[in-house]
Protein backbone atom coordinates (compact mmCIF):
# COMPACT_ATOMS: atom_id res chain seq x y z
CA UNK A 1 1.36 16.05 -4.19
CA UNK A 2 4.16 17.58 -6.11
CA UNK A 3 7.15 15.28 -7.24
CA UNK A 4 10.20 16.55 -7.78
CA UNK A 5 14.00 15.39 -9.17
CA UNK A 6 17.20 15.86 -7.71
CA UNK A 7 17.03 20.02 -8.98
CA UNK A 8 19.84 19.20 -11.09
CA UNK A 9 18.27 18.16 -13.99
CA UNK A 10 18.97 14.41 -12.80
CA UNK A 11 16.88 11.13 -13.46
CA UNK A 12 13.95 10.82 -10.95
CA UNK A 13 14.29 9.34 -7.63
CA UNK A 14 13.15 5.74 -7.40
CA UNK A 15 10.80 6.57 -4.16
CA UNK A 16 8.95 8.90 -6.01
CA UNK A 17 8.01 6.41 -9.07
CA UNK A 18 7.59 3.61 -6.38
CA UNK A 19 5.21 6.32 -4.64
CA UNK A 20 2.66 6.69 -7.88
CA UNK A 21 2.98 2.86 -8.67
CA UNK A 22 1.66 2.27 -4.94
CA UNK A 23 -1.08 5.12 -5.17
CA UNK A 24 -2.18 3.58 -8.79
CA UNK A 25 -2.28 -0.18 -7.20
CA UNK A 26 -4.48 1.66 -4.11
CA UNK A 27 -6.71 3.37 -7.04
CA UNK A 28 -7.48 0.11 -8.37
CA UNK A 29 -7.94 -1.87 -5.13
CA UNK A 30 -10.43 0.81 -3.76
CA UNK A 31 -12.53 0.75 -7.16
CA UNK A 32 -11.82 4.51 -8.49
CA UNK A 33 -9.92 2.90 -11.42
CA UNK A 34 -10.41 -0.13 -13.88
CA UNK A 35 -7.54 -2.41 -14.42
CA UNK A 36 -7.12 -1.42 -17.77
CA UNK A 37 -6.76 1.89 -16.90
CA UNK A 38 -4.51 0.68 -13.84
CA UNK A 39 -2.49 -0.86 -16.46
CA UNK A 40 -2.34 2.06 -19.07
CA UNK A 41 -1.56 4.52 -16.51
CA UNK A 42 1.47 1.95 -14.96
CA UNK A 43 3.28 2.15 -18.54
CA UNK A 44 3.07 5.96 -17.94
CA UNK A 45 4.68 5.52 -14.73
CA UNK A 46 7.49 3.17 -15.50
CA UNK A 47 8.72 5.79 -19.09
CA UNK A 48 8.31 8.83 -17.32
CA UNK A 49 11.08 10.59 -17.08
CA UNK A 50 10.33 13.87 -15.37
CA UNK A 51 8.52 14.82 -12.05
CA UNK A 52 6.03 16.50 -14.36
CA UNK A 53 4.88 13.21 -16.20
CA UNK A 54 4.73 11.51 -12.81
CA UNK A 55 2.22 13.87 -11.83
CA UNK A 56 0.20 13.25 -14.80
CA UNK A 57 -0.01 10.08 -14.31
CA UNK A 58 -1.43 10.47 -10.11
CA UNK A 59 -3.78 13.20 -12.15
CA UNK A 60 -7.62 13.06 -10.68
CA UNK A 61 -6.92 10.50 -8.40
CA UNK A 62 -8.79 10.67 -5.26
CA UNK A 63 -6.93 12.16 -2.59
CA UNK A 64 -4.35 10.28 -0.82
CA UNK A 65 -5.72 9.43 3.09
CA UNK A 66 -3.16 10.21 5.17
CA UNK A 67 -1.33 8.15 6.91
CA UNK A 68 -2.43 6.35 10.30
CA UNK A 69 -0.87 5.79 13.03
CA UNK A 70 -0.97 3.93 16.28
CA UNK A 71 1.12 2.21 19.28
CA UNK A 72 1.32 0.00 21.78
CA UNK A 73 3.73 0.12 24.54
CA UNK A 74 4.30 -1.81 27.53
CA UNK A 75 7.35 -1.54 29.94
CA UNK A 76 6.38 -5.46 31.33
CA UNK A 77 3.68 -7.51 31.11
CA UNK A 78 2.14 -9.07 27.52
CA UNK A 79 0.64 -6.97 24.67
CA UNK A 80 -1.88 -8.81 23.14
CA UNK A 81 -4.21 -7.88 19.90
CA UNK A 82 -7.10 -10.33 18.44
CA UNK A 83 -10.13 -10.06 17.11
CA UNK A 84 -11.44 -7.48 14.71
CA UNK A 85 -9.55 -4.55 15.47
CA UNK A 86 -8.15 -1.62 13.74
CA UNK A 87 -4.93 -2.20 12.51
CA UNK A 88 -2.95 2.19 11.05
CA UNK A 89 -0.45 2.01 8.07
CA UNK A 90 2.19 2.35 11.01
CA UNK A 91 2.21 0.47 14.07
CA UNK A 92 4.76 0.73 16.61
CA UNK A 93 5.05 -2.01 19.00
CA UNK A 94 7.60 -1.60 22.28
CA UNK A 95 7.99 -3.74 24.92
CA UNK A 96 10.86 -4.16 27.51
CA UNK A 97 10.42 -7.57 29.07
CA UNK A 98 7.38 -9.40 28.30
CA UNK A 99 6.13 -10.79 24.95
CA UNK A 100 3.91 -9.71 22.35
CA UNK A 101 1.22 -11.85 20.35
CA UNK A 102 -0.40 -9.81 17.47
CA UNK A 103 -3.30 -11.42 15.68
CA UNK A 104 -4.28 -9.96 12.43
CA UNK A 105 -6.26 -12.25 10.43
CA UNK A 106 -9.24 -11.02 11.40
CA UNK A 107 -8.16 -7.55 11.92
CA UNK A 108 -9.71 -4.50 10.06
CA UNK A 109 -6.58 -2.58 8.00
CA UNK A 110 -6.78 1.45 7.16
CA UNK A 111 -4.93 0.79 4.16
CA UNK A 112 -3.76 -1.64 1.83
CA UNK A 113 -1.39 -2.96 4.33
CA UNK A 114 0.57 -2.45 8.00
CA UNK A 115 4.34 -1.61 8.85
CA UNK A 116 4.99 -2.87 12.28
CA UNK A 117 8.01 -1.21 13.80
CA UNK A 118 8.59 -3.67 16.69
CA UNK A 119 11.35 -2.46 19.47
CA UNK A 120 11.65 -5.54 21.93
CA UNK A 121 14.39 -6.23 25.04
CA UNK A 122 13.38 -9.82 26.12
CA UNK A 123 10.46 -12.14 25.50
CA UNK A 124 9.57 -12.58 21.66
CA UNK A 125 7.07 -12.11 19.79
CA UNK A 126 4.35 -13.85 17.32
CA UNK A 127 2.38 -12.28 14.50
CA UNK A 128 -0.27 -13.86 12.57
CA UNK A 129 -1.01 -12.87 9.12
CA UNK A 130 -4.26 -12.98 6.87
CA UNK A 131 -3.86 -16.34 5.27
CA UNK A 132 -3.81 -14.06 1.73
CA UNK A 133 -1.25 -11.40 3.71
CA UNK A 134 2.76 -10.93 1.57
CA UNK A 135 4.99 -10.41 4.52
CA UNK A 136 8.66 -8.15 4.27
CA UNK A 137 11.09 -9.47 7.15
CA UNK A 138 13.63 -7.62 5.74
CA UNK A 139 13.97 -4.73 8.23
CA UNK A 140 14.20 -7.05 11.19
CA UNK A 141 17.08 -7.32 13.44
CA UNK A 142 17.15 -9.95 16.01
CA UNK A 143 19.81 -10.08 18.71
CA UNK A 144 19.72 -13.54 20.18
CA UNK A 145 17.61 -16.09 18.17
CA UNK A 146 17.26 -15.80 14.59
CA UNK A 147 13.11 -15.52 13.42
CA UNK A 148 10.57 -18.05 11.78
CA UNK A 149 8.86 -17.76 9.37
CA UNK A 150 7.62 -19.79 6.20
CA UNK A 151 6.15 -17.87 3.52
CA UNK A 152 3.15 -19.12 1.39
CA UNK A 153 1.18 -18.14 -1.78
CA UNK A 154 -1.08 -15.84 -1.28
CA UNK A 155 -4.18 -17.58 -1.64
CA UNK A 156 -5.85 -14.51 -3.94
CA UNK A 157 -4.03 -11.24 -5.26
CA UNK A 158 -4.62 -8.40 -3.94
CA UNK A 159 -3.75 -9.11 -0.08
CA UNK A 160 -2.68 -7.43 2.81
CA UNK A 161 1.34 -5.82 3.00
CA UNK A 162 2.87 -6.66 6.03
CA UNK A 163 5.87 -5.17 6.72
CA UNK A 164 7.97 -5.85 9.89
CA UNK A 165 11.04 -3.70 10.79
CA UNK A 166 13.01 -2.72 13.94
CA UNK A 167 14.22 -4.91 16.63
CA UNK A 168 13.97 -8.11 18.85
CA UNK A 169 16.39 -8.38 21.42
CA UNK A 170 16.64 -11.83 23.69
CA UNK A 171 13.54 -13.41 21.99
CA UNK A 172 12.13 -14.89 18.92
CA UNK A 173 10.12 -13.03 16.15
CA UNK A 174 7.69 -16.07 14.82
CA UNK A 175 5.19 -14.66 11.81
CA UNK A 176 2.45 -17.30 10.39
CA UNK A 177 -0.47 -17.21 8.10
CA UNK A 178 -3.98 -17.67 9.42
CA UNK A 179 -4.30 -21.15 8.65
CA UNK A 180 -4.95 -24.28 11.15
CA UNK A 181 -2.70 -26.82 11.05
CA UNK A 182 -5.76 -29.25 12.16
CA UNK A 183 -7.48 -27.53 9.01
CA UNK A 184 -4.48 -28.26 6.76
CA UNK A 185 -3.73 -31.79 8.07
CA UNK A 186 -7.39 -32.57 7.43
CA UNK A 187 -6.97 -31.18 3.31
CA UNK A 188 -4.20 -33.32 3.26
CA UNK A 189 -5.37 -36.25 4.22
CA UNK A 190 -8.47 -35.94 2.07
CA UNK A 191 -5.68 -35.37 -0.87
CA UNK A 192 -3.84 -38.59 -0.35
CA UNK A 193 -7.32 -40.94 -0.43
């Protein structure tokens, strides 16, 4: 992969050092570098100035995988995912009437996280998230009822991305974390004693 500036001798374009600080956080995660080296190589990152030093920095890295894909599309009727199953980088979700339940706390991921593109008429739609998952609403547009969701700390670094973009017409978008309420009620109670 070959960065590049503007061609006018310009400072570099912000996707392209956010594009080597995600392939260095990847490195680490899958084991092909140490964190000090994750670290070292991050400093590089953040001072470089040219596309050349960016490069330098990506040097013998393992190849980037590319990018996965999938979607699921339904004119009526419910989608529904849960279980263990494979979740791409990209998922596009489209349904014109009927809703859409997405499970993915047990799911298997291809990468270090998911974008779901959703493109909804009526119905809504509910995601769960690993219970260690950071979620990104911001690319969500919802027509007639706003969406819910109440974020949470991560449980351990290092957890899925899931990112949630596109549109929800005449329904709600309702994301949660993997995590009972019977479960949590219980923890609490044992708290208070």
């Amino acid at each position: 992969m070959s960065l590049t500036s503007d061609g006018l001798g310009g400072a570099l374009p912000e996707e392209a050092r956010d594009d080597v600080v995600r392939r260095l956080q990847e490195a680490y995660a899958s084991g092909a570098l140490t964190y000090e080296e994750m670290d070292r190589r991050l400093g590089r990152a953040l001072a470089a100035g040219t596309a050349a030093e960016l490069d330098a920095v990506v040097a013998g890295l393992p190849a980037e995988a590319p990018a996965s894909t999938g979607a699921i599309v339904a004119a009526a009727g419910r989608i529904t995912r849960r279980g263990a199953w494979r979740v791409p980088r990209f998922l596009k979700v489209g349904s014109a009437l009927g809703r859409v339940r997405l499970d993915l706390s047990r799911a298997v991921f291809d990468g270090p996280g998911v974008e779901i593109a959703l493109e909804l008429g009526t119905g809504g739609a509910r995601i769960i998230v690993p219970r260690d998952a950071v979620v990104e609403l911001d690319g969500v547009t919802t027509g007639w009822k706003d969406l819910r969701y109440r974020p949470r700390q991560p449980s351990r670094p290092g957890g899925p991305v899931v990112r949630v973009t596109g549109t929800v017409g005449f329904g709600r978008l309702r994301v949660r974390h993997a995590w009972f309420r019977r479960r949590e009620q219980k923890e609490e109670r044992g708290r208070e004693r």
